[in-house]
Protein backbone atom coordinates (compact mmCIF):
# COMPACT_ATOMS: atom_id res chain seq x y z
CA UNK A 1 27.78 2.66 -0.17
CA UNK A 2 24.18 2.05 0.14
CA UNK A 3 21.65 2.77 -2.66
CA UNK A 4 19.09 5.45 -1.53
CA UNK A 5 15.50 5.09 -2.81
CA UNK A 6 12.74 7.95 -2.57
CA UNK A 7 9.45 5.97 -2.39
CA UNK A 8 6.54 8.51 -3.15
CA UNK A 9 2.96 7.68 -2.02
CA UNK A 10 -0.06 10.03 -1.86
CA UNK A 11 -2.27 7.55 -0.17
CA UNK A 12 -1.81 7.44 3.92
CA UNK A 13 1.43 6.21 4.99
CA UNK A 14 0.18 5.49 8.36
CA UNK A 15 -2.19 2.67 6.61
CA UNK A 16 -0.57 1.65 3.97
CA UNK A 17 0.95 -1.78 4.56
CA UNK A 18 1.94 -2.53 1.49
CA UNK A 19 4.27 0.82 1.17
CA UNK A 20 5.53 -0.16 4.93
CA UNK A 21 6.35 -4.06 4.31
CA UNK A 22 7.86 -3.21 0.83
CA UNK A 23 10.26 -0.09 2.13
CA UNK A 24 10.96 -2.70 5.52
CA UNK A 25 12.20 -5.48 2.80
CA UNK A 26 13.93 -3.26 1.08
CA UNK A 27 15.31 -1.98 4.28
CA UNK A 28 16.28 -5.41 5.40
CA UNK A 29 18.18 -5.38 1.94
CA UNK A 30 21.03 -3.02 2.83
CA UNK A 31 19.06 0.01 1.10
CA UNK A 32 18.45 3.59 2.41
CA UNK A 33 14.90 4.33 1.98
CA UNK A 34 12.90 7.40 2.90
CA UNK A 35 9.29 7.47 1.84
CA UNK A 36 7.64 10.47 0.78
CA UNK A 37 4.09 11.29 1.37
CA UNK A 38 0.73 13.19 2.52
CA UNK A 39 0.29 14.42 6.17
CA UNK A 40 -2.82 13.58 7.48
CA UNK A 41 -3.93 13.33 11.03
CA UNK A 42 -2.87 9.88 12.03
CA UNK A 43 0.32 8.89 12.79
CA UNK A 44 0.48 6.26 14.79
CA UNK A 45 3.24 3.75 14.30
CA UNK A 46 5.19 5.57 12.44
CA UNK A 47 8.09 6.33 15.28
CA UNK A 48 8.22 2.40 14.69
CA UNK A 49 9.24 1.99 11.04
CA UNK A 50 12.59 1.45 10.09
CA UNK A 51 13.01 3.85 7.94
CA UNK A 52 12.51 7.45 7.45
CA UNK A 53 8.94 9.04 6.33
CA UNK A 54 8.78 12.59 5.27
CA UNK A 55 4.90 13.77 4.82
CA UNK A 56 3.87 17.09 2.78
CA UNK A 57 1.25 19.46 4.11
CA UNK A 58 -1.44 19.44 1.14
CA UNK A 59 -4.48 22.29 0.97
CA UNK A 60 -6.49 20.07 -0.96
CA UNK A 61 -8.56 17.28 0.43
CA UNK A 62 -9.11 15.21 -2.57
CA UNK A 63 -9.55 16.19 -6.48
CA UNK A 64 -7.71 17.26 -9.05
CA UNK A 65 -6.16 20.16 -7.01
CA UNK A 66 -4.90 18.06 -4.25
CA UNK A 67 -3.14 15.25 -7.10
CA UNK A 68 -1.73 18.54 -8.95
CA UNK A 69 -0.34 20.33 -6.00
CA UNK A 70 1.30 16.90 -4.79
CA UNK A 71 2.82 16.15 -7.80
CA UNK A 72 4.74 19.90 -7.72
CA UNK A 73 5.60 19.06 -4.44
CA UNK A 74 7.18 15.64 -5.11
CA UNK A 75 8.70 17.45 -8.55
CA UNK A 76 10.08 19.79 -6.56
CA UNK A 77 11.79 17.75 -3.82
CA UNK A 78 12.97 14.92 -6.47
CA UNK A 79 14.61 17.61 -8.54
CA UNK A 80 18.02 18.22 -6.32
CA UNK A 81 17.77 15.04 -4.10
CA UNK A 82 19.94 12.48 -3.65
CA UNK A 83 18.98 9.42 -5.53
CA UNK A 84 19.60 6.10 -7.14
CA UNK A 85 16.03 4.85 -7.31
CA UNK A 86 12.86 6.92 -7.83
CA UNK A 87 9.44 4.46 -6.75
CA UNK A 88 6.42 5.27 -7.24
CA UNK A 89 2.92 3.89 -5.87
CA UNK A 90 0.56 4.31 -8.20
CA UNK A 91 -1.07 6.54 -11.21
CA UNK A 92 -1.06 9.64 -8.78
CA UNK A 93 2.98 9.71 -8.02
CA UNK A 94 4.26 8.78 -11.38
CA UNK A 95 4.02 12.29 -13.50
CA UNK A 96 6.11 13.82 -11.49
CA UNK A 97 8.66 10.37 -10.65
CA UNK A 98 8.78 9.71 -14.06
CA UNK A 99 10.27 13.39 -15.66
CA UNK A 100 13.14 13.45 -12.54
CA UNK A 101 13.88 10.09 -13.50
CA UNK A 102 14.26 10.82 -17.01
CA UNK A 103 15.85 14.48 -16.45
CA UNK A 104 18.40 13.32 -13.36
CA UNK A 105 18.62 9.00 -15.51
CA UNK A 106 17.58 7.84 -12.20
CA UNK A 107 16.04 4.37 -12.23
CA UNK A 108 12.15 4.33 -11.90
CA UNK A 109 10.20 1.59 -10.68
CA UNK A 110 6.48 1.55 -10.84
CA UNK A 111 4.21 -0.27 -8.44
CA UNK A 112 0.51 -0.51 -9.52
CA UNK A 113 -1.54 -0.83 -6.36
CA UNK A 114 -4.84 -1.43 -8.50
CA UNK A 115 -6.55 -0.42 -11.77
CA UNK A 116 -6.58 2.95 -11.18
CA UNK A 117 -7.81 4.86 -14.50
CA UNK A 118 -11.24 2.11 -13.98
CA UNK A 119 -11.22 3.97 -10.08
CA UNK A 120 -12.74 7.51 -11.70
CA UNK A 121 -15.85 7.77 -11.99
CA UNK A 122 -15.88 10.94 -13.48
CA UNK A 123 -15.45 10.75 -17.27
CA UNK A 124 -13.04 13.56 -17.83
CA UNK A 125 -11.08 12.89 -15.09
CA UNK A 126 -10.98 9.43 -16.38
CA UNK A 127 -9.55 10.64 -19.88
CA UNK A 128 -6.83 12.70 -18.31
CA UNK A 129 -5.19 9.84 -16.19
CA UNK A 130 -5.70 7.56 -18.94
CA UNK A 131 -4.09 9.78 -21.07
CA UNK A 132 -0.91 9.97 -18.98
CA UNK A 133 -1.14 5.85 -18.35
CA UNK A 134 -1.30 5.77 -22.34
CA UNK A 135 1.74 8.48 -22.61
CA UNK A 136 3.96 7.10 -19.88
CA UNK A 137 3.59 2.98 -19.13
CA UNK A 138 5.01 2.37 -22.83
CA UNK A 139 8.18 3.89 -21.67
CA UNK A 140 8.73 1.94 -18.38
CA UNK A 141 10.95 -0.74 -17.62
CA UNK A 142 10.67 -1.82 -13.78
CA UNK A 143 7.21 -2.53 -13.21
CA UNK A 144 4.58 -4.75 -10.56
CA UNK A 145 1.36 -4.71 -10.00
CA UNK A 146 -0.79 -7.29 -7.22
CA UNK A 147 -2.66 -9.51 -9.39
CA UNK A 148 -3.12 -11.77 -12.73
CA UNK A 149 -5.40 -9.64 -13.87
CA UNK A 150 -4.13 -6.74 -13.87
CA UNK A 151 -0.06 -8.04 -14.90
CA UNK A 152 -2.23 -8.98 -17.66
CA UNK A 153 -4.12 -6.31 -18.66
CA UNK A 154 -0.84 -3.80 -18.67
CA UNK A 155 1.53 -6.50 -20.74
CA UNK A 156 -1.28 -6.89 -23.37
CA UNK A 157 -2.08 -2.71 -23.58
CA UNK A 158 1.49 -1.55 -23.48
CA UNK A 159 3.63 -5.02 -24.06
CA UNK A 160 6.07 -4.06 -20.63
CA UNK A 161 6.53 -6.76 -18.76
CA UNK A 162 5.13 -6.75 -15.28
CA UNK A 163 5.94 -8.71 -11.97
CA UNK A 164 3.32 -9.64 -9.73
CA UNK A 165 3.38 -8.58 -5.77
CA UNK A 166 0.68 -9.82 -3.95
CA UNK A 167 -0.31 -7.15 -0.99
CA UNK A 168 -0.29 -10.46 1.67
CA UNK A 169 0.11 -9.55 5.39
CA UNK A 170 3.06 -10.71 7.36
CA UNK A 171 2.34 -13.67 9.09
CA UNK A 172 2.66 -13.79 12.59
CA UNK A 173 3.62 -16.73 15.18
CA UNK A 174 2.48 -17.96 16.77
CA UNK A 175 -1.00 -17.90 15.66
CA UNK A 176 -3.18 -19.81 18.22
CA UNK A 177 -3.40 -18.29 21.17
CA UNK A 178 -3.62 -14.67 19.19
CA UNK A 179 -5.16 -11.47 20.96
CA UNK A 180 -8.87 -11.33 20.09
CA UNK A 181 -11.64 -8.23 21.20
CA UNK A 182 -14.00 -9.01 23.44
CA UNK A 183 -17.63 -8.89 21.78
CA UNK A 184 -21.15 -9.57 23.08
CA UNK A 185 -21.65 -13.06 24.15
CA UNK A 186 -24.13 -15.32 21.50
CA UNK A 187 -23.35 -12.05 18.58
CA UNK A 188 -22.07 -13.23 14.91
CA UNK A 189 -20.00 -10.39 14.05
CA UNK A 190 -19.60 -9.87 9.95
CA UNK A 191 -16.29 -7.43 9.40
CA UNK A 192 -15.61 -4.93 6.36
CA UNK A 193 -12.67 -3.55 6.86
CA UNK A 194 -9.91 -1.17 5.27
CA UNK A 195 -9.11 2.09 4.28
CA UNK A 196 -11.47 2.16 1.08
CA UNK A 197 -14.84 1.90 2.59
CA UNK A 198 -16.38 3.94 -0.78
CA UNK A 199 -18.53 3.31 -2.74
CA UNK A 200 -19.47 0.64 -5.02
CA UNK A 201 -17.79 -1.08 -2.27
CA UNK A 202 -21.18 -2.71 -1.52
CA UNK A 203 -21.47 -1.26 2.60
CA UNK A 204 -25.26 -0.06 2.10
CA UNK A 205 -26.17 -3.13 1.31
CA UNK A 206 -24.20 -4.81 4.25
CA UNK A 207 -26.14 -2.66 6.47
CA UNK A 208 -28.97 -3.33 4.74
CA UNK A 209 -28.62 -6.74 5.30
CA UNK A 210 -29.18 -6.99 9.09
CA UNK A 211 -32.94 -6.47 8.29
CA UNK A 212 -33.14 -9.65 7.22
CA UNK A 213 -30.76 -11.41 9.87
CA UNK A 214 -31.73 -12.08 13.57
CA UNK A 215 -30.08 -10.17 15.80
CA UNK A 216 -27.00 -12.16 16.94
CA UNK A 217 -25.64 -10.92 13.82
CA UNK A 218 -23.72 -7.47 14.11
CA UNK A 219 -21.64 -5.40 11.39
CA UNK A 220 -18.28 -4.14 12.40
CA UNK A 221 -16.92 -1.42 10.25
CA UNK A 222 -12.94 -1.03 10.30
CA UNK A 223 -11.22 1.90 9.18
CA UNK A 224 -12.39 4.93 7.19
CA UNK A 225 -13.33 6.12 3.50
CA UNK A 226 -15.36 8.11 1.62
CA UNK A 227 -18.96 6.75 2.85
CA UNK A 228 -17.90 6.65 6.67
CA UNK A 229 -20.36 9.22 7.65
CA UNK A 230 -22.98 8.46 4.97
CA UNK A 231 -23.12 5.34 6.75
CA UNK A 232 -23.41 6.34 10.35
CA UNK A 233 -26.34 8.43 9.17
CA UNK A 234 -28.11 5.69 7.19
CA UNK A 235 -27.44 3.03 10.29
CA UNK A 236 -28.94 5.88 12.05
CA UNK A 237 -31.62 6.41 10.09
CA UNK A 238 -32.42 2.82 9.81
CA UNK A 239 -32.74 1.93 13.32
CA UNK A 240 -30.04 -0.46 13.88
CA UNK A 241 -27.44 1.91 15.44
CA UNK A 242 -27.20 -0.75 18.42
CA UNK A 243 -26.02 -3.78 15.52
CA UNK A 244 -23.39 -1.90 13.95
CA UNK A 245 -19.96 -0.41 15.13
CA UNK A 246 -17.53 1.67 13.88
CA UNK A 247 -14.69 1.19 14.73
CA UNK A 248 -11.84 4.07 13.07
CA UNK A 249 -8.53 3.34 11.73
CA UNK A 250 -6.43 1.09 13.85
CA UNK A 251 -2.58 0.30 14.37
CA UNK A 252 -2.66 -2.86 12.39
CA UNK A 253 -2.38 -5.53 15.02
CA UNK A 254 -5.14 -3.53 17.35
CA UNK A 255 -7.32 -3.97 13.84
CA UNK A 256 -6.65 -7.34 13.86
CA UNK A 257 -8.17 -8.47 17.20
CA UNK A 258 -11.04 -7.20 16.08
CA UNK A 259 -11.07 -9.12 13.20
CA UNK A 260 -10.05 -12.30 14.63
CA UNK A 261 -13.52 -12.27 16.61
CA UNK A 262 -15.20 -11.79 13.85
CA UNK A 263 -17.91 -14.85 11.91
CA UNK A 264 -17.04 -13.31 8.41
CA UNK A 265 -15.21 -11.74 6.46
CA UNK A 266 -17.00 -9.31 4.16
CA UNK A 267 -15.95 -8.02 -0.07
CA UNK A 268 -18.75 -6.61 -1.94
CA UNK A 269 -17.37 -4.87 -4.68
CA UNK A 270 -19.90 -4.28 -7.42
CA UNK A 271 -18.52 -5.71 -10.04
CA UNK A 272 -20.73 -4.49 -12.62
CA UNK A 273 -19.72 -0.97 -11.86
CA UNK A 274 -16.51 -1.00 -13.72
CA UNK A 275 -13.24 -3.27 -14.00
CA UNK A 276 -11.61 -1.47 -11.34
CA UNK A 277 -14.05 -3.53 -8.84
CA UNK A 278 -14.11 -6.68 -11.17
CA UNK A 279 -10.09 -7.47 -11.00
CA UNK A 280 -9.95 -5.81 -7.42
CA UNK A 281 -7.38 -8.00 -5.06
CA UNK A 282 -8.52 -5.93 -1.89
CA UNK A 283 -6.17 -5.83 1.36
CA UNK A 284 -8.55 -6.83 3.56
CA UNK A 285 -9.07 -10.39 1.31
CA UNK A 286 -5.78 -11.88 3.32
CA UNK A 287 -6.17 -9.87 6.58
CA UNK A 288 -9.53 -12.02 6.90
CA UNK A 289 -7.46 -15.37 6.47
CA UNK A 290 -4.25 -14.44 8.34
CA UNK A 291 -7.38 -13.45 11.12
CA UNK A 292 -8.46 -17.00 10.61
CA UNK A 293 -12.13 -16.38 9.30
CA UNK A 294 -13.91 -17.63 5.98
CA UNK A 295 -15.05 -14.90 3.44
CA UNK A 296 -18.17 -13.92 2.02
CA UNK A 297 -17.43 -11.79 -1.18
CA UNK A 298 -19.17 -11.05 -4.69
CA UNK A 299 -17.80 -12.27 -7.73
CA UNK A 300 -14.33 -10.08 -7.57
CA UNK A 301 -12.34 -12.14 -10.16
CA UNK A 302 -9.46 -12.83 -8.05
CA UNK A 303 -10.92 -13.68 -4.77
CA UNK A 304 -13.51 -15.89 -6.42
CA UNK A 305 -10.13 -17.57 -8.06
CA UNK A 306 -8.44 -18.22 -4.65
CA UNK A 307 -11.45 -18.84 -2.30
CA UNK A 308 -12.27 -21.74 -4.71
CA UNK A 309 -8.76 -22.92 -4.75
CA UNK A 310 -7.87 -22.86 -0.83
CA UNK A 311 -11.83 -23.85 -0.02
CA UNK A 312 -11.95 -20.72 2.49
CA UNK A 313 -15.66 -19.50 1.98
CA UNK A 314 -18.36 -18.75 -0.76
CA UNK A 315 -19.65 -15.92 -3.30
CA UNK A 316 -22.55 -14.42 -4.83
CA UNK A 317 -23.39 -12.41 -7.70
CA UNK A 318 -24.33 -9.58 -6.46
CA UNK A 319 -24.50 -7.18 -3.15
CA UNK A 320 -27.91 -7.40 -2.74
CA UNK A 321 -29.00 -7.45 1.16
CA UNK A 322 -31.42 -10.48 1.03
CA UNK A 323 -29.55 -13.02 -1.24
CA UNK A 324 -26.92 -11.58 1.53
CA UNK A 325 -28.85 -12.71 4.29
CA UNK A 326 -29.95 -15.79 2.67
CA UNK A 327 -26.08 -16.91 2.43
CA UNK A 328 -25.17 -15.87 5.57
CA UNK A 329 -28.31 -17.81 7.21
CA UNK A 330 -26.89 -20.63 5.50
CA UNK A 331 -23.47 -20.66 6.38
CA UNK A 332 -24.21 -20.38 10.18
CA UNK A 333 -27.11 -23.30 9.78
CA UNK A 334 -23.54 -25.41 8.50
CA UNK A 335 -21.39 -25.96 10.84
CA UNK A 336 -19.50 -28.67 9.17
CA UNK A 337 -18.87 -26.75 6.06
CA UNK A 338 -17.82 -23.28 8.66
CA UNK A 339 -15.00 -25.25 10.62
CA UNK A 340 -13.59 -26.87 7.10
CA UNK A 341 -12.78 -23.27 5.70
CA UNK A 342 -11.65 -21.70 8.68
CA UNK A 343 -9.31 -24.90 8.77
CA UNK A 344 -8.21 -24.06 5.45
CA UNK A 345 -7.90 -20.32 6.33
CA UNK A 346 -5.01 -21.21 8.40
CA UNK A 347 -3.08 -23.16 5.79
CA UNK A 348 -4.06 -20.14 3.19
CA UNK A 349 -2.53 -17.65 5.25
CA UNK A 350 0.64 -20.19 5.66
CA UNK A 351 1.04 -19.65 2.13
CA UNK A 352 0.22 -15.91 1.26
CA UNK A 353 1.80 -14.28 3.59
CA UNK A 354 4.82 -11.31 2.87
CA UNK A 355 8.00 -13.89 4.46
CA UNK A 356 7.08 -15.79 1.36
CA UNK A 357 6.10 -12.76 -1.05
CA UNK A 358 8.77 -10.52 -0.15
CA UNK A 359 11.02 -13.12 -1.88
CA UNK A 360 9.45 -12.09 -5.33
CA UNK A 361 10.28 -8.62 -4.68
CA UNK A 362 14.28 -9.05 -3.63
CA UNK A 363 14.73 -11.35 -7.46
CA UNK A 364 12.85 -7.95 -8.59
CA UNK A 365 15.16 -5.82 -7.38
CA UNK A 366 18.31 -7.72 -8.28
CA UNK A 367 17.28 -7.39 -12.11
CA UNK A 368 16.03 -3.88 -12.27
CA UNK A 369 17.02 -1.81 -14.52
């Protein structure tokens, strides 16, 4: 008889690929999975998945009220279901996963998407998910993360072992030959995209930016977050509402042919904000090599690490829009250098892509306890 396993995510299932190529792996593995999670207004694709998705009308938007009320929810539907394994994505799903687990001795896994207590801003809201990180990762037992940094950060603060599951994109074959978006002819597009366009994600400045590049460079925006509309208003307000597009959330291979055409790939986290952007591993870092184009990003400790060890593009310090500009200029004025990393790009995404990953996470399942 199959082993049923209740993933619960609060962030948007729709856009989530990491939730959907986990839950299809684990699929694939002779497990019956049902994911549980938000309704929001997309919901494209997800007649196509595999598996089962069950989504929970929320009042709340965003806040305190809206991570409260979900919680009761998931309590709530945990408490009498059927289930061997409870999962749970993230800081905002495991209150609740974590007391049906222990009340029904279900087993619990724990996937850390990023370092969420460093994502709040706001200090008491800070305190109060660091005080349930501090009450509840001591106890855990089953638990991965995406990076180095942050497998090390958890092992050294609570001493619980963690596995590392890179969020890489499947990687699709054949590549050449791949469906790409038609886009001016003579424009240099530079891509950001994702579902956490927000800030401190560096996007002002990337719009700030084209005033000191000639216009065959454009901005694409991909996807959505918290500064969408801030930023229509200051590209508005700036003047250069015919050099940048937005361009909202997209079944992920539509995204992708935009991102194909695209000159570079764009991370700007600001680093100096907090450790949250400083050990980020964004999405959006592979997407750009599986798309075959060389990254521009700021000094993000793990994509610094791997664009220095696959040779795939360059850094700076900081977000600001001339030393931007500056860079860019100078990685269109070399050719040579442009062609070697979006050679390398190719073998990169040959490498870090989820056929190879998802092998970390079936030896993760066979010893969980």
């Amino acid at each position: 008889m199959k082993q049923r396993i209740l993933v619960s995510v609060i962030s948007d299932v729709v856009t989530d690929q990491r939730v959907q190529k986990e839950c299809g792996t684990l699929h694939r593995m002779g497990y019956d999975v049902l994911v549980l999670g938000r309704k929001s207004a997309r919901q494209f694709g997800l007649d196509q998945l595999p598996f089962p998705v069950k989504r929970f009308a929320n009042p709340f938007r965003r806040g305190p009220l809206m991570y409260g009320f979900f919680n009761l929810q998931l309590f709530f539907y945990l408490l009498p279901a059927k289930a061997d394994i409870l999962w749970s994505n993230d800081l905002d799903t495991l209150l609740a996963n974590y007391w049906i687990a222990r009340l029904r001795r279900k087993k619990l896994v724990y996937d850390s998407h990023e370092y969420f207590t460093e994502s709040v801003y706001k200090k008491r809201s800070r305190a109060v998910w660091q005080r349930i990180e501090r009450s509840l990762f001591p106890k855990l037992k089953n638990v991965i993360t995406v990076s180095d940094s942050l497998k090390h950060i958890y092992e050294n603060a609570y001493g619980v072992p963690v596995t590392i599951l890179r969020n890489v994109p499947l990687l699709e074959e054949p590549q050449p030959g791949a469906a790409v978006a038609a886009i001016p002819p003579g424009k240099k597009i530079l891509v950001m995209q994702g579902m956490g366009i927000n800030e401190h994600r560096g996007a002002e400045e990337a719009v700030g930016t084209l005033r000191w590049l000639p216009g065959e460079f454009q901005l694409y925006f991909i996807g959505g977050g918290t500064l969408w509309n801030v930023l229509q208003r200051l590209v508005a307000s700036s003047g250069l509402s015919d050099r940048v597009r937005f361009i909202p959330s997209l079944p992920y291979p539509e995204m992708m042919t935009y991102t194909r055409a695209a000159f570079l790939g764009l991370i700007l986290e600001k680093t100096s904000v907090s450790d949250h952007h400083r050990y980020a591993l964004p999405n959006k870092f592979f997407d750009y090599l599986q798309a075959g184009i060389p990254v521009l990003s700021t000094r993000v400790v793990e994509v610094e690490r791997l664009i220095r060890e696959y040779d795939v593009g360059d850094v700076v310090d900081r977000p600001d829009p001339q030393l931007l500009a500056d860079r860019i200029l100078s990685i269109s004025a070399d050719p040579g250098t442009y062609e070697r990393w979006r050679a390398n790009t190719l073998r990169a995404a040959g490498e870090l892509n989820w056929q190879r990953e998802e092998k970390v996470l079936e030896a993760f399942m066979r010893g969980l306890r």
